[in-house]
Structure formats: C-alpha cells, structure tokens
PDB file of N, CA and C in Angstrom:
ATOM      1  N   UNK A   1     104.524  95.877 147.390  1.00  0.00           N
ATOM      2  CA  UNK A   1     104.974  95.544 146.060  1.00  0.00           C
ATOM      3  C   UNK A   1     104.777  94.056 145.813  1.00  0.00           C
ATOM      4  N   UNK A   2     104.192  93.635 144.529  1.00  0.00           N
ATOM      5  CA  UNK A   2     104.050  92.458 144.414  1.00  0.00           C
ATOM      6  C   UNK A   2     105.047  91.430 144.135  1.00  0.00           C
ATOM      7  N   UNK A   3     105.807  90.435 144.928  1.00  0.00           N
ATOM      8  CA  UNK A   3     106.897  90.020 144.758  1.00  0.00           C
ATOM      9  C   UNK A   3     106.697  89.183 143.555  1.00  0.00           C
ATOM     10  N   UNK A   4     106.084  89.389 142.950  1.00  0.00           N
ATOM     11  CA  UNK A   4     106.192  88.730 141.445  1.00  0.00           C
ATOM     12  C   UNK A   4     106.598  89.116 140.464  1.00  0.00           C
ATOM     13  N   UNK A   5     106.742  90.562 140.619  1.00  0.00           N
ATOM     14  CA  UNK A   5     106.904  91.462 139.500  1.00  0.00           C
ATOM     15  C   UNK A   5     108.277  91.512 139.063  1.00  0.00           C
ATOM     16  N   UNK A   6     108.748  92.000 137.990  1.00  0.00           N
ATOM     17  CA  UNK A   6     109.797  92.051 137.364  1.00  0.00           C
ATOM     18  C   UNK A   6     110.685  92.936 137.656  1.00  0.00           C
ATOM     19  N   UNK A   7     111.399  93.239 137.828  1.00  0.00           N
ATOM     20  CA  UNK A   7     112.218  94.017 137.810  1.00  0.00           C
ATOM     21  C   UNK A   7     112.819  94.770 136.495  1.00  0.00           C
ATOM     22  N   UNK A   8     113.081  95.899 135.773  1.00  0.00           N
ATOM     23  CA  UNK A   8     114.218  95.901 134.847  1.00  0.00           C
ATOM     24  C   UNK A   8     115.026  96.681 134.927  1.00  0.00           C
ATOM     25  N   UNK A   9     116.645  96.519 134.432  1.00  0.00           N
ATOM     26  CA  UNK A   9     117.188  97.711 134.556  1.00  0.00           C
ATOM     27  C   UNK A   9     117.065  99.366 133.989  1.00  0.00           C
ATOM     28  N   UNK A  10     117.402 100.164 134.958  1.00  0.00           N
ATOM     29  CA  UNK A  10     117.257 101.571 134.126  1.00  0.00           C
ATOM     30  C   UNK A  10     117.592 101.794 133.056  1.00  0.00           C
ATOM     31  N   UNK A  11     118.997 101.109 132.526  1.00  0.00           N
ATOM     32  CA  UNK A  11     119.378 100.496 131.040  1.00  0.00           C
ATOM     33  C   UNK A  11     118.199 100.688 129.740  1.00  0.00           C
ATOM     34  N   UNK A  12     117.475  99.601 130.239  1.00  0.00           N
ATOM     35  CA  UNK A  12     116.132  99.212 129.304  1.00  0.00           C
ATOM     36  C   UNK A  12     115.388  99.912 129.271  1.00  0.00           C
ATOM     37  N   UNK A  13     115.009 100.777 130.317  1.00  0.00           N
ATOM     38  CA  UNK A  13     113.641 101.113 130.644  1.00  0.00           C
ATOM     39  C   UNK A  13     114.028 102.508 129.733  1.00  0.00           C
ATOM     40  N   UNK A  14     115.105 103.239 129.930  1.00  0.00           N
ATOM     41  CA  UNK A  14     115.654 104.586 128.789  1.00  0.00           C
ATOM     42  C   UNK A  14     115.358 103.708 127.503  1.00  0.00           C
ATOM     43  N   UNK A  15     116.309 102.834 126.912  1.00  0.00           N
ATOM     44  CA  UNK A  15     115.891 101.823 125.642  1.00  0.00           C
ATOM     45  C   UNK A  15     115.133 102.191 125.342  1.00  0.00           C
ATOM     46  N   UNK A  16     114.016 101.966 125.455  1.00  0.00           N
ATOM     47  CA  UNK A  16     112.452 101.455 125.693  1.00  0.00           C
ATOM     48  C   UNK A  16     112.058 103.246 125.296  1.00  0.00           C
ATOM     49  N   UNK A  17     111.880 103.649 126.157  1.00  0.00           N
ATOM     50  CA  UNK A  17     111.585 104.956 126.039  1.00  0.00           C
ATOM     51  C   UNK A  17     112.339 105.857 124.780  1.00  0.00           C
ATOM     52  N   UNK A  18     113.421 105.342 124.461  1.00  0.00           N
ATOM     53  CA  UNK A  18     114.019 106.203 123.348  1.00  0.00           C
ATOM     54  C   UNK A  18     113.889 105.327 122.163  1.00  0.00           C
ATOM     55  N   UNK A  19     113.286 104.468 122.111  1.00  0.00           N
ATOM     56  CA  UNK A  19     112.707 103.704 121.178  1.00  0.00           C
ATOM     57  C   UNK A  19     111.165 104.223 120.522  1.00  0.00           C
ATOM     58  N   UNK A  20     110.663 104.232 121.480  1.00  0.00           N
ATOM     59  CA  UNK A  20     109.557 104.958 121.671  1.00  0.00           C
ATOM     60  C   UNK A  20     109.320 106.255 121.224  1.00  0.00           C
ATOM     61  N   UNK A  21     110.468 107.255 121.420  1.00  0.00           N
ATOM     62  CA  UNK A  21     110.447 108.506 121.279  1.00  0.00           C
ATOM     63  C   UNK A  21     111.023 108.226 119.537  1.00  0.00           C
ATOM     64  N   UNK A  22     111.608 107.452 119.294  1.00  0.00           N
ATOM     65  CA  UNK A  22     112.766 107.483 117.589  1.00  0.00           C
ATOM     66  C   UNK A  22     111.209 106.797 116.842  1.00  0.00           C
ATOM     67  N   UNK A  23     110.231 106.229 117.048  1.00  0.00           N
ATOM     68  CA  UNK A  23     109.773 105.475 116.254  1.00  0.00           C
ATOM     69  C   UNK A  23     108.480 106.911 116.251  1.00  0.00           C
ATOM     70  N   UNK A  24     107.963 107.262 117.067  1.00  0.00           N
ATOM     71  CA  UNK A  24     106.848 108.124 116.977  1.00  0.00           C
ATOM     72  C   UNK A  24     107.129 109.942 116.115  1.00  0.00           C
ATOM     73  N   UNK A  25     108.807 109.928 116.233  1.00  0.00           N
ATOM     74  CA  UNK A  25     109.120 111.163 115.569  1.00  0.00           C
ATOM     75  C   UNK A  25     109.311 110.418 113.612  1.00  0.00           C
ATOM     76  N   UNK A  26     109.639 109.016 113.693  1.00  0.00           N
ATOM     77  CA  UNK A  26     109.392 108.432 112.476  1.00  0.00           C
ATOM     78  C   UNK A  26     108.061 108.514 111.513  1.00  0.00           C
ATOM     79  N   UNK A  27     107.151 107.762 112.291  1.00  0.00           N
ATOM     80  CA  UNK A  27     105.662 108.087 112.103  1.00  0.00           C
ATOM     81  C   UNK A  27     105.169 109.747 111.959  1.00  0.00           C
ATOM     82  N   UNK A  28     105.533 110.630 112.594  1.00  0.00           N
ATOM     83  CA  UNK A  28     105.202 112.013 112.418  1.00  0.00           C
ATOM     84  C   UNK A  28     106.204 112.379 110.503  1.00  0.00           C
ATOM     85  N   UNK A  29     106.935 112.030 110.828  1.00  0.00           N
ATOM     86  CA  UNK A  29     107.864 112.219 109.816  1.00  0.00           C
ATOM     87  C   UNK A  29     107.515 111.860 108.566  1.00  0.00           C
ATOM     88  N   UNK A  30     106.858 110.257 108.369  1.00  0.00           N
ATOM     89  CA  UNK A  30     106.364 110.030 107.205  1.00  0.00           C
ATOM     90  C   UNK A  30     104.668 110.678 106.450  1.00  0.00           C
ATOM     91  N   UNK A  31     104.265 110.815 107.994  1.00  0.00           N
ATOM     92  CA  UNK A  31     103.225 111.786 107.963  1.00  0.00           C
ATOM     93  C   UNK A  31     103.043 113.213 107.308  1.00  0.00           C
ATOM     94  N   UNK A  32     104.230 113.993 107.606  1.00  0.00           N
ATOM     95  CA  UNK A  32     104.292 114.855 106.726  1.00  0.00           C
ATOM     96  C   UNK A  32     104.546 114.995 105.850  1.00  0.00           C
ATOM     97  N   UNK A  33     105.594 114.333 105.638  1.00  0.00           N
ATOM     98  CA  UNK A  33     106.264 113.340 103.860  1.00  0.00           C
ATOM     99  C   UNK A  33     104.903 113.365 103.206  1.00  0.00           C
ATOM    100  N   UNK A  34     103.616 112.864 103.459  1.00  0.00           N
ATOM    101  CA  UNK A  34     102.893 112.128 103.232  1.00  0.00           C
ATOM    102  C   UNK A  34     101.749 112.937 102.567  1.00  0.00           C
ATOM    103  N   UNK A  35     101.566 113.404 103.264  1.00  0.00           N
ATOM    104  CA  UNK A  35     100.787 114.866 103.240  1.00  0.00           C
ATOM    105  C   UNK A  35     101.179 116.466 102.501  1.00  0.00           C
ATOM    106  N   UNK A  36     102.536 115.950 102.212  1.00  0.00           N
ATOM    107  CA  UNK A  36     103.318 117.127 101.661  1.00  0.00           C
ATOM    108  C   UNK A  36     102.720 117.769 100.322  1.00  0.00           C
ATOM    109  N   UNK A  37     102.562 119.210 100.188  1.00  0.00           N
ATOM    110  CA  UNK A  37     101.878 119.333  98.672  1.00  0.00           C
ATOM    111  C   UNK A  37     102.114 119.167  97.625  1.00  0.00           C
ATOM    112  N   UNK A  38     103.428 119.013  97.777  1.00  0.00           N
ATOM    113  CA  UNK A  38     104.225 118.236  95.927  1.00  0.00           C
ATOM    114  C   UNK A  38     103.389 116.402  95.986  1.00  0.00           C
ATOM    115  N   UNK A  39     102.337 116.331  96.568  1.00  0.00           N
ATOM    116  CA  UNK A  39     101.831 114.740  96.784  1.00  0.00           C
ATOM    117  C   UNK A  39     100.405 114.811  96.361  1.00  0.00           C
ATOM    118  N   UNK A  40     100.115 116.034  96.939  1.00  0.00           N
ATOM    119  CA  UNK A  40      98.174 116.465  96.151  1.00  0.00           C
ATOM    120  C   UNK A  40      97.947 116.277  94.922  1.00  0.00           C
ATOM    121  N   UNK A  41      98.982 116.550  93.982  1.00  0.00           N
ATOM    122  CA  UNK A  41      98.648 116.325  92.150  1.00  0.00           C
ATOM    123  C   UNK A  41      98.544 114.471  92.239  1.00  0.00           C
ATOM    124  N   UNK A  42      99.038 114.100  92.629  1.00  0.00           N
ATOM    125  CA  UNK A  42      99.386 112.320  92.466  1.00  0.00           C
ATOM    126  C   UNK A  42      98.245 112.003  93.679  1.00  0.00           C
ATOM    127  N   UNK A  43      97.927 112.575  94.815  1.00  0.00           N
ATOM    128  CA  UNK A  43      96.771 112.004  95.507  1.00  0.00           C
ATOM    129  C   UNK A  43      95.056 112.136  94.306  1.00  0.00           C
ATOM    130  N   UNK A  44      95.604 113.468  93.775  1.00  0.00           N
ATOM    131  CA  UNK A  44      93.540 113.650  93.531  1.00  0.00           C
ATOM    132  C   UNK A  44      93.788 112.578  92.153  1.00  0.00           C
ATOM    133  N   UNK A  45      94.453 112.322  91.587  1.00  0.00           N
ATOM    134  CA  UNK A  45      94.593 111.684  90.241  1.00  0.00           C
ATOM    135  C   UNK A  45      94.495 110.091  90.721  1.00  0.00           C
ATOM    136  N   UNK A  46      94.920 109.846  92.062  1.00  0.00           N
ATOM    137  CA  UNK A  46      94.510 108.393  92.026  1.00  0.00           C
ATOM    138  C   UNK A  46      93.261 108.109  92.936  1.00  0.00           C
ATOM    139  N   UNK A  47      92.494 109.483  93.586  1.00  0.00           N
ATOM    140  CA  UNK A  47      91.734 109.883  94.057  1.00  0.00           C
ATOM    141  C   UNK A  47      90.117 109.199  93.210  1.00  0.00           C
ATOM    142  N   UNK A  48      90.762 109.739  91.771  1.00  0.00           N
ATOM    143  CA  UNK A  48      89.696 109.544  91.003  1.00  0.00           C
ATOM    144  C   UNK A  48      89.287 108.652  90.399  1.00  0.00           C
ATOM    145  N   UNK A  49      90.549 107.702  90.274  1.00  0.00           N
ATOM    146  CA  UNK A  49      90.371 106.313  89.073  1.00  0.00           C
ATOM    147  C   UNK A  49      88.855 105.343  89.878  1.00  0.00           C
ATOM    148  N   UNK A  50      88.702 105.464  91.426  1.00  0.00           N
ATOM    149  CA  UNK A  50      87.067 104.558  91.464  1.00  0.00           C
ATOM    150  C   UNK A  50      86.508 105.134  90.128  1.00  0.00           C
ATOM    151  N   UNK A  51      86.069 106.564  89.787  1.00  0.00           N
ATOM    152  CA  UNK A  51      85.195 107.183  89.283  1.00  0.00           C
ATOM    153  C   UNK A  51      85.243 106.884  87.709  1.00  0.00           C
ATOM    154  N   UNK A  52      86.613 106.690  87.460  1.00  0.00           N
ATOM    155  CA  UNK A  52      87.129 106.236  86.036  1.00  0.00           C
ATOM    156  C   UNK A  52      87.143 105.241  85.621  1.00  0.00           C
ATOM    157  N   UNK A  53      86.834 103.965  86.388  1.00  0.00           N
ATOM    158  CA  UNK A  53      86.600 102.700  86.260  1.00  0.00           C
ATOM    159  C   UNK A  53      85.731 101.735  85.406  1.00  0.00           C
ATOM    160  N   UNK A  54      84.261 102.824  85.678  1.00  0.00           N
ATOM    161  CA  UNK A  54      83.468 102.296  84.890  1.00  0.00           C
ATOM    162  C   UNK A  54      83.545 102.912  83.424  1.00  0.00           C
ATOM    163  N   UNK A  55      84.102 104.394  83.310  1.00  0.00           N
ATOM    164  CA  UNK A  55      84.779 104.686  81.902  1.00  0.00           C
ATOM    165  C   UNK A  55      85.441 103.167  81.234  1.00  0.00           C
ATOM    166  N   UNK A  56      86.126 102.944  81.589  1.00  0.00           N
ATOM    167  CA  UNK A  56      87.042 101.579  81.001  1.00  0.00           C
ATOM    168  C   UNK A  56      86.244 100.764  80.740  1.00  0.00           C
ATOM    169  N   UNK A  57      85.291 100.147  81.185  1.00  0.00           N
ATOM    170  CA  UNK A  57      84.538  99.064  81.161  1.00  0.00           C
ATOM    171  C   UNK A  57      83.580  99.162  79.772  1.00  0.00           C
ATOM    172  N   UNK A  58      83.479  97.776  79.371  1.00  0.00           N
ATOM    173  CA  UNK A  58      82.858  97.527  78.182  1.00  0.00           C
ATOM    174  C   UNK A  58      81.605  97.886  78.466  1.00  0.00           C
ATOM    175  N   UNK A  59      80.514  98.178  77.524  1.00  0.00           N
ATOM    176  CA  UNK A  59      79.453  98.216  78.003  1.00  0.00           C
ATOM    177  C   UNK A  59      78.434  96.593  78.098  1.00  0.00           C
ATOM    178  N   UNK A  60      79.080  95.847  77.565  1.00  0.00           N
ATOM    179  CA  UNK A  60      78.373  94.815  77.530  1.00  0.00           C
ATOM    180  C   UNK A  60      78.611  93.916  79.146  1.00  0.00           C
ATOM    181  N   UNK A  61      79.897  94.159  79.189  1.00  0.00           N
ATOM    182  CA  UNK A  61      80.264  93.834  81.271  1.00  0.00           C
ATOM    183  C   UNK A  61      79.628  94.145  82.018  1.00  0.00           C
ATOM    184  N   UNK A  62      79.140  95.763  81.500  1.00  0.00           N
ATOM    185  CA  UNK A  62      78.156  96.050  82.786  1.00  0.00           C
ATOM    186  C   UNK A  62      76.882  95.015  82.978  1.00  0.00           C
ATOM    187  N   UNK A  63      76.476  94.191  82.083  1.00  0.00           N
ATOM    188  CA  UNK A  63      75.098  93.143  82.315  1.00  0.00           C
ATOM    189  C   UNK A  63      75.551  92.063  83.005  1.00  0.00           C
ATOM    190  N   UNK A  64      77.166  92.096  82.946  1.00  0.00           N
ATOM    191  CA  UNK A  64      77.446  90.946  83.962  1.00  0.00           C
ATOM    192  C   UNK A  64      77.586  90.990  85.164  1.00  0.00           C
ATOM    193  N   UNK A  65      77.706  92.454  85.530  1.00  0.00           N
ATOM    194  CA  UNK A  65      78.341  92.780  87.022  1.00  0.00           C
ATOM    195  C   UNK A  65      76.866  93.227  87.338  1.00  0.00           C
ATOM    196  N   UNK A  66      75.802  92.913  87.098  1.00  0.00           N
ATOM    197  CA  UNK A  66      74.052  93.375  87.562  1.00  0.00           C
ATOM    198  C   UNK A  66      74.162  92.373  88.213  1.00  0.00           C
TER     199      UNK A  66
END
C-alpha cells in the first residue's frame, strides 16, 4: 500500500456514494420529466422556428446576410 495515500472514513465514502446514487436518480428524473409527452406539442413547435425564421425576415435583409 502506498503510504501516501489517503485514507477516508467509511462515513464519507457511504456520503459519497449516496450522493452519487441521489444525484443520478435526479438526472434520470428530469430526463423523463423531459421527454414526457405532454412536452412533444411545445418540443416540435420550437423544433420548427430555425425553419420559420427566414419567414420573418424582410426580403431586402436577405441581400445583407449573402
């Protein structure tokens, strides 16, 4: 064993691990939140505005953005 190494208590090292375990069931959590299908009407609608963009645009802008 390398006498350099650290030591920590079993204390921490659970901590650590149930930290670990609370933050990754978080992340799964917002994930599904996220993904949920009451979210598809509001995803494809902002899905689309690249495509709607140049709708908005003057036509005379477009000679500026060439």
């Amino acid at each position: 064993m390398n006498p350099a190494a650290v030591q920590i208590s079993p204390f921490w090292g659970n901590a650590i691990g149930v930290m670990i375990v609370l933050m990754l069931l978080v992340f799964i959590g917002i994930w599904v939140w996220a993904w949920g299908a009451r979210h598809k009407p509001t995803f494809d609608r902002l899905s689309r505005l690249p495509m709607e963009d140049d709708e908005l645009v003057p036509p005379h802008s477009q000679e500026l953005r060439s």
